[in-house]
N, C-alpha and C. Protein backbone atom coordinates (compact mmCIF):
# COMPACT_ATOMS: atom_id res chain seq x y z
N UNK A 1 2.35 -13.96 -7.28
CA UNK A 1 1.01 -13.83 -6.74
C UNK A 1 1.02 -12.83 -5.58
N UNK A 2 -0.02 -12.18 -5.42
CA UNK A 2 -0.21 -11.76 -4.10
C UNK A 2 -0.18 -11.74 -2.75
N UNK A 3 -0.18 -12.71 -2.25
CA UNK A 3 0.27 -13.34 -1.16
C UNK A 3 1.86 -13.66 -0.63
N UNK A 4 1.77 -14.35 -2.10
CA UNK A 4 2.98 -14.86 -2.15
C UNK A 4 4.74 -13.38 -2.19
N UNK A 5 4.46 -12.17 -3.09
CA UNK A 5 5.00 -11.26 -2.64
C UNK A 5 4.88 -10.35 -1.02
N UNK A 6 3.88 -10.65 -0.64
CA UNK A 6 3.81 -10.00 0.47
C UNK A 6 4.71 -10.91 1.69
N UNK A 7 4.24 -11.98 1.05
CA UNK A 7 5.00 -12.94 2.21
C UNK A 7 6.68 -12.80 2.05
N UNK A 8 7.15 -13.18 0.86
CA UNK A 8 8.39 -12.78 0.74
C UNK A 8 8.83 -11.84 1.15
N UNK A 9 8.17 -10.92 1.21
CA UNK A 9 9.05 -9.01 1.80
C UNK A 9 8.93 -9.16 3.22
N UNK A 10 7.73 -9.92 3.83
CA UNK A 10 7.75 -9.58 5.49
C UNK A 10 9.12 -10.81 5.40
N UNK A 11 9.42 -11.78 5.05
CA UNK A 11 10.18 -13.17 5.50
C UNK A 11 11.89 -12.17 4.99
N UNK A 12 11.78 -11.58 4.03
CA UNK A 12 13.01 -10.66 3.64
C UNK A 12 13.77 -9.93 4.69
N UNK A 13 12.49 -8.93 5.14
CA UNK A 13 12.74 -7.67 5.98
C UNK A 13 12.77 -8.03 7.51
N UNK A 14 12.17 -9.71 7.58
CA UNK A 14 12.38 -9.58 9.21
C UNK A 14 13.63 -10.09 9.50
N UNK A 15 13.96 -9.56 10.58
CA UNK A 15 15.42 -10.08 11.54
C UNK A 15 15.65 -11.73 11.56
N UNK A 16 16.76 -12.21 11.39
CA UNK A 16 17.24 -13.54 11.95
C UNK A 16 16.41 -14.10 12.87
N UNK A 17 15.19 -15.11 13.13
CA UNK A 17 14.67 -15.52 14.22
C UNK A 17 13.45 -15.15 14.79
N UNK A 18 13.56 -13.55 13.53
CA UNK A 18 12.23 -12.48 13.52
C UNK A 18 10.68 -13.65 13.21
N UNK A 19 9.37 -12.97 13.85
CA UNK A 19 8.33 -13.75 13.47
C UNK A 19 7.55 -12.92 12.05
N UNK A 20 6.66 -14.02 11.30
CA UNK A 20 5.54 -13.41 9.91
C UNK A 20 4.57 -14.65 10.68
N UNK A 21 3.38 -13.43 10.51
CA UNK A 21 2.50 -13.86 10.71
C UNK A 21 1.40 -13.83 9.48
N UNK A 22 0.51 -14.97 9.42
CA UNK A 22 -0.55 -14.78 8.36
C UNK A 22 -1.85 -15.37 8.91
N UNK A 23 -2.94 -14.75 8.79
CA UNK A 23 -4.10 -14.38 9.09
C UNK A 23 -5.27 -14.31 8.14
N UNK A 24 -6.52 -15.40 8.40
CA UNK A 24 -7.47 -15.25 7.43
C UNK A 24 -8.22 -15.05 7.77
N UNK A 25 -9.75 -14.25 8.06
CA UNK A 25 -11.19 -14.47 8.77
C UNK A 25 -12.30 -13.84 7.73
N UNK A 26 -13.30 -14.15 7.83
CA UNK A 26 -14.10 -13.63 7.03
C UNK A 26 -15.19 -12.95 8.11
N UNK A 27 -15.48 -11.60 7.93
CA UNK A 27 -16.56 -10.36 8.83
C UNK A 27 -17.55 -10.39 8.05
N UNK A 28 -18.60 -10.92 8.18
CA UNK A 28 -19.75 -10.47 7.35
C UNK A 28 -19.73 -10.77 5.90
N UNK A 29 -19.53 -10.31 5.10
CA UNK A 29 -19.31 -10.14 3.59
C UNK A 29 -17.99 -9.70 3.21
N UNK A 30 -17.28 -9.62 4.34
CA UNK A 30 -16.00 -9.55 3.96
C UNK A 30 -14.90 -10.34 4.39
N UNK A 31 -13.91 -10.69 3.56
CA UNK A 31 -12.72 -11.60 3.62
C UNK A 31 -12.09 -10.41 4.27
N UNK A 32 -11.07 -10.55 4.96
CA UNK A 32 -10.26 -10.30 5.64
C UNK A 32 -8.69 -10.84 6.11
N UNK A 33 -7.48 -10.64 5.21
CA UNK A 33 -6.33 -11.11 5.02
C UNK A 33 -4.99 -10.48 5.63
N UNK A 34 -4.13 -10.92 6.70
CA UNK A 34 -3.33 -9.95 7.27
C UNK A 34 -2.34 -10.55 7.24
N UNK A 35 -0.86 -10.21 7.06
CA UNK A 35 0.14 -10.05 7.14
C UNK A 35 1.02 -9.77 7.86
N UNK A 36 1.93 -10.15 9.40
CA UNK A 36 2.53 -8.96 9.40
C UNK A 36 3.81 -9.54 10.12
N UNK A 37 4.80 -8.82 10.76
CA UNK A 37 6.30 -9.44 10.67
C UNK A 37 7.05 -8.64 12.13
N UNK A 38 8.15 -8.54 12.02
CA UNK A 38 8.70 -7.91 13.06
C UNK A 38 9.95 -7.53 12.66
N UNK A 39 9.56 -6.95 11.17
CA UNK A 39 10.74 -6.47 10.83
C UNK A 39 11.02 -4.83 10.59
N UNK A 40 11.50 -4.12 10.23
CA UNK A 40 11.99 -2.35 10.87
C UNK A 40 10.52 -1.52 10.86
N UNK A 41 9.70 -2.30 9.89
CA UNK A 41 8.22 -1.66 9.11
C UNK A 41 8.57 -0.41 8.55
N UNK A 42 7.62 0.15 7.66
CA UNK A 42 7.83 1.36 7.06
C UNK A 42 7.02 2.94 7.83
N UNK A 43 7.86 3.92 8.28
CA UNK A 43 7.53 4.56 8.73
C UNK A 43 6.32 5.50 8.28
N UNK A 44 5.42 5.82 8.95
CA UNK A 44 4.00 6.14 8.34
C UNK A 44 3.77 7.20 7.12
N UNK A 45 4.58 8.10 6.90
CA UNK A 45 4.69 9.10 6.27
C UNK A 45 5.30 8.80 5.12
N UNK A 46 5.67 7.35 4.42
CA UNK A 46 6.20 6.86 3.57
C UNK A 46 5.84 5.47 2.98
N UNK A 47 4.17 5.26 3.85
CA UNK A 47 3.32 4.27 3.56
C UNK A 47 2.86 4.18 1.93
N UNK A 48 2.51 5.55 1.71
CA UNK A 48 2.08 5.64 0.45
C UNK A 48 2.70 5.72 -0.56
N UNK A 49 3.56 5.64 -0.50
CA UNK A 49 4.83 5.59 -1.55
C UNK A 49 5.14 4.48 -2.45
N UNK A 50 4.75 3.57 -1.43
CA UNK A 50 5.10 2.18 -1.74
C UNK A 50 4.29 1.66 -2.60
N UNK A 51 3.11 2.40 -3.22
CA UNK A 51 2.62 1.85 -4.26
C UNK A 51 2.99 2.69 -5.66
N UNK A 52 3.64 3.32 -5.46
CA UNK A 52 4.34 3.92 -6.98
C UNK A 52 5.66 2.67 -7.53
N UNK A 53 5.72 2.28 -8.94
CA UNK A 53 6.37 1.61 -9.17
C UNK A 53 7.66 2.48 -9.07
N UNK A 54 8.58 0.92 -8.94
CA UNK A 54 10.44 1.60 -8.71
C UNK A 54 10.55 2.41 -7.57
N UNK A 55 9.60 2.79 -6.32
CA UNK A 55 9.49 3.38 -5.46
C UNK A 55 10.48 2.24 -4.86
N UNK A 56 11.58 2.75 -3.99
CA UNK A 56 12.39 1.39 -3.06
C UNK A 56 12.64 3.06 -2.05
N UNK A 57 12.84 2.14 -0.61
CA UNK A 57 12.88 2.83 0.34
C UNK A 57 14.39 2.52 0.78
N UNK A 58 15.02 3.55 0.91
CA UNK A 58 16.86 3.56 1.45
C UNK A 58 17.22 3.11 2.51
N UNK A 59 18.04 2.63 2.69
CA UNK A 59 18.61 2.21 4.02
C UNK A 59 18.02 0.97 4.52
N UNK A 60 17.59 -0.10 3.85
CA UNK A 60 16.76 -1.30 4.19
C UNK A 60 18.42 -2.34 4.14
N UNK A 61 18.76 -2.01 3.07
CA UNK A 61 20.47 -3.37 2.96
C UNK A 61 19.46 -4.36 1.96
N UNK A 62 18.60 -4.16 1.53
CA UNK A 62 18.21 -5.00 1.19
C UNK A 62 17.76 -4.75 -0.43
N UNK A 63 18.05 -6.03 -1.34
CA UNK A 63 18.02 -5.72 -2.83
C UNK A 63 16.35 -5.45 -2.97
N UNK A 64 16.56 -4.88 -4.20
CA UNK A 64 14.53 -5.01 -4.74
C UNK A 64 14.50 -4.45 -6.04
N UNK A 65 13.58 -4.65 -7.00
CA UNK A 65 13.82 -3.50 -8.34
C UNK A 65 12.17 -2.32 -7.65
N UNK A 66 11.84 -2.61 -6.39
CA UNK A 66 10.78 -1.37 -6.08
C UNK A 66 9.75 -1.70 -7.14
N UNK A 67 9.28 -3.12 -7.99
CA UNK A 67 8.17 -3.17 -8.07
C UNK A 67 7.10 -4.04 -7.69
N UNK A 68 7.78 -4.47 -6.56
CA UNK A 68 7.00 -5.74 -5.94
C UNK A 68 5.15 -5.05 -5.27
N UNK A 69 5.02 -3.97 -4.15
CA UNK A 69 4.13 -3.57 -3.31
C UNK A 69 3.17 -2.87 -5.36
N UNK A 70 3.63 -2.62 -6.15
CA UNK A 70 2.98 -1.54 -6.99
C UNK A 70 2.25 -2.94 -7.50
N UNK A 71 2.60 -4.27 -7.98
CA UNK A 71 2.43 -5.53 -8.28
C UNK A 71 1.01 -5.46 -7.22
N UNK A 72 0.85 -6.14 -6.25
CA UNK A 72 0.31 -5.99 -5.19
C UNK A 72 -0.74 -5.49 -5.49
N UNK A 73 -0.81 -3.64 -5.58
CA UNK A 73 -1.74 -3.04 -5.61
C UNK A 73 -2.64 -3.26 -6.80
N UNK A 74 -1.63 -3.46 -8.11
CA UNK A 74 -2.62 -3.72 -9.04
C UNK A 74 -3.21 -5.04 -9.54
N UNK A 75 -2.80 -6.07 -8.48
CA UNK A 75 -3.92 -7.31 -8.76
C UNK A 75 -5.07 -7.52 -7.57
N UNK A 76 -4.93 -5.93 -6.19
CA UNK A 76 -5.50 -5.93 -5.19
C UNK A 76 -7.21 -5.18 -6.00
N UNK A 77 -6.54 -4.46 -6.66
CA UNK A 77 -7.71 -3.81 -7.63
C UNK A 77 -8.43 -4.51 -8.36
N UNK A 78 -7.38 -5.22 -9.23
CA UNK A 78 -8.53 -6.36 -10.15
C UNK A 78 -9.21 -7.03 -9.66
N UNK A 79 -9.39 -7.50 -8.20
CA UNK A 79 -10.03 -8.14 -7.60
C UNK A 79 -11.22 -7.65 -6.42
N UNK A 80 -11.21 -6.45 -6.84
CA UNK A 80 -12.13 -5.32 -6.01
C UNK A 80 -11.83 -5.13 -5.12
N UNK A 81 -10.32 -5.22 -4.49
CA UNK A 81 -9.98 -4.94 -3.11
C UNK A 81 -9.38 -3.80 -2.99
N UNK A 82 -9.01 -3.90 -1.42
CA UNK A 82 -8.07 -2.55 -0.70
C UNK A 82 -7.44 -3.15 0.01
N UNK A 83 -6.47 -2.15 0.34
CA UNK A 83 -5.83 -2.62 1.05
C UNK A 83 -4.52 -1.83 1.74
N UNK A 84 -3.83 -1.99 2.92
CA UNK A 84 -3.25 -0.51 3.81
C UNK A 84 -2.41 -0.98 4.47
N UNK A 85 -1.31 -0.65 4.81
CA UNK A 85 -0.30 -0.49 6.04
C UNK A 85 -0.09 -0.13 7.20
N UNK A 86 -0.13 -1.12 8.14
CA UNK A 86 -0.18 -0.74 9.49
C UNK A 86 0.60 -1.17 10.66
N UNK A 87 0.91 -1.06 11.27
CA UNK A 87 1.85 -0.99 12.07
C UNK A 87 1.48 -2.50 12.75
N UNK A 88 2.49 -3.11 13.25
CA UNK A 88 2.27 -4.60 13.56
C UNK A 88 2.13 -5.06 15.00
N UNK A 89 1.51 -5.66 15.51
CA UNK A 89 1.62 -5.84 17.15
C UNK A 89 2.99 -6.56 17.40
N UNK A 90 3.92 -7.25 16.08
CA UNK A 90 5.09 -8.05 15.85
C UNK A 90 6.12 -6.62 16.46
N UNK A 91 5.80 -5.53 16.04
CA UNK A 91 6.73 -4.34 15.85
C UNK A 91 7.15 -4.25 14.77
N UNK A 92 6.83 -4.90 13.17
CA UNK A 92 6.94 -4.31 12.24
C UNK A 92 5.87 -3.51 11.45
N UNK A 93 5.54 -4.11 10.34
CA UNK A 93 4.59 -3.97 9.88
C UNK A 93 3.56 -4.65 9.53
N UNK A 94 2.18 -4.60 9.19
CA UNK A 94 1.09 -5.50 9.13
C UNK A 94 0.58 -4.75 7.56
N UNK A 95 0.44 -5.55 6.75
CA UNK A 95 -0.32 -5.69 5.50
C UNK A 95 -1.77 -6.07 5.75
N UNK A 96 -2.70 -5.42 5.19
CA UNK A 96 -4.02 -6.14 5.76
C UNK A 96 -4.89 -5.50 4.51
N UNK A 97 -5.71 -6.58 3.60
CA UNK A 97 -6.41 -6.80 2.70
C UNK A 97 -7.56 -6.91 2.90
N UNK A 98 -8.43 -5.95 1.98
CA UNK A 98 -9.91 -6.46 2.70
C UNK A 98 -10.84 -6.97 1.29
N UNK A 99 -11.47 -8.28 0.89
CA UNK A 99 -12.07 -8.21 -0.67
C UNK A 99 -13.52 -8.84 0.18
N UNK A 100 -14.34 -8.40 -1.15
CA UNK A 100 -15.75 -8.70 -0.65
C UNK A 100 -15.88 -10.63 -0.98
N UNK A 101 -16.46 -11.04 -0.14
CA UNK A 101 -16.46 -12.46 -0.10
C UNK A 101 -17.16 -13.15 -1.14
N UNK A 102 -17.93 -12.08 -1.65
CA UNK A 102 -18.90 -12.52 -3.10
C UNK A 102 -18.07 -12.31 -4.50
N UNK A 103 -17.02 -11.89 -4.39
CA UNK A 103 -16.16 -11.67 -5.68
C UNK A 103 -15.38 -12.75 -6.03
């Protein structure tokens, strides 16, 4: 599921003791879903990458077959959403989903 991969990669990638945070609110007509961890995060210029399948980023130590985030994107779609990478107030990274509340 959706969630459920995102959660696994921040709980993966963060440090021993590291925090994941998860976040729900709804703005208006929109749901609003965030993610985020305190683990190395992905540097900005390699945000977009991560939705090409088998895309895996080097130097993590960490296993993956690189199709978990492409997963993600395409059940973020079936469900009329978006969704982006951003830098975390944790110091990793923050996942943050946005779907319309009427869908």
């Amino acid at each position: 599921s959706l969630l459920r991969n995102i959660l696994d990669n921040a709980i993966r990638y963060s440090p021993e003791g590291g925090q994941v945070a998860l976040s729900c609110e709804q703005l208006g007509d929109k749901i609003i879903i965030e993610v985020s961890d305190s683990g190395p995060g992905i540097a900005p210029e390699l945000r977009h990458r991560v939705r090409d399948r088998f895309y895996r980023i080097t130097g993590t130590g960490q296993q993956g077959s690189g199709l978990g985030l492409s997963i993600v994107d395409k059940i973020t779609l079936l469900h009329k959403g978006q969704w982006q990478l951003l830098g975390s107030e944790l110091g990793g990274l923050c996942v943050r989903f946005e779907f319309d509340s009427q869908s």
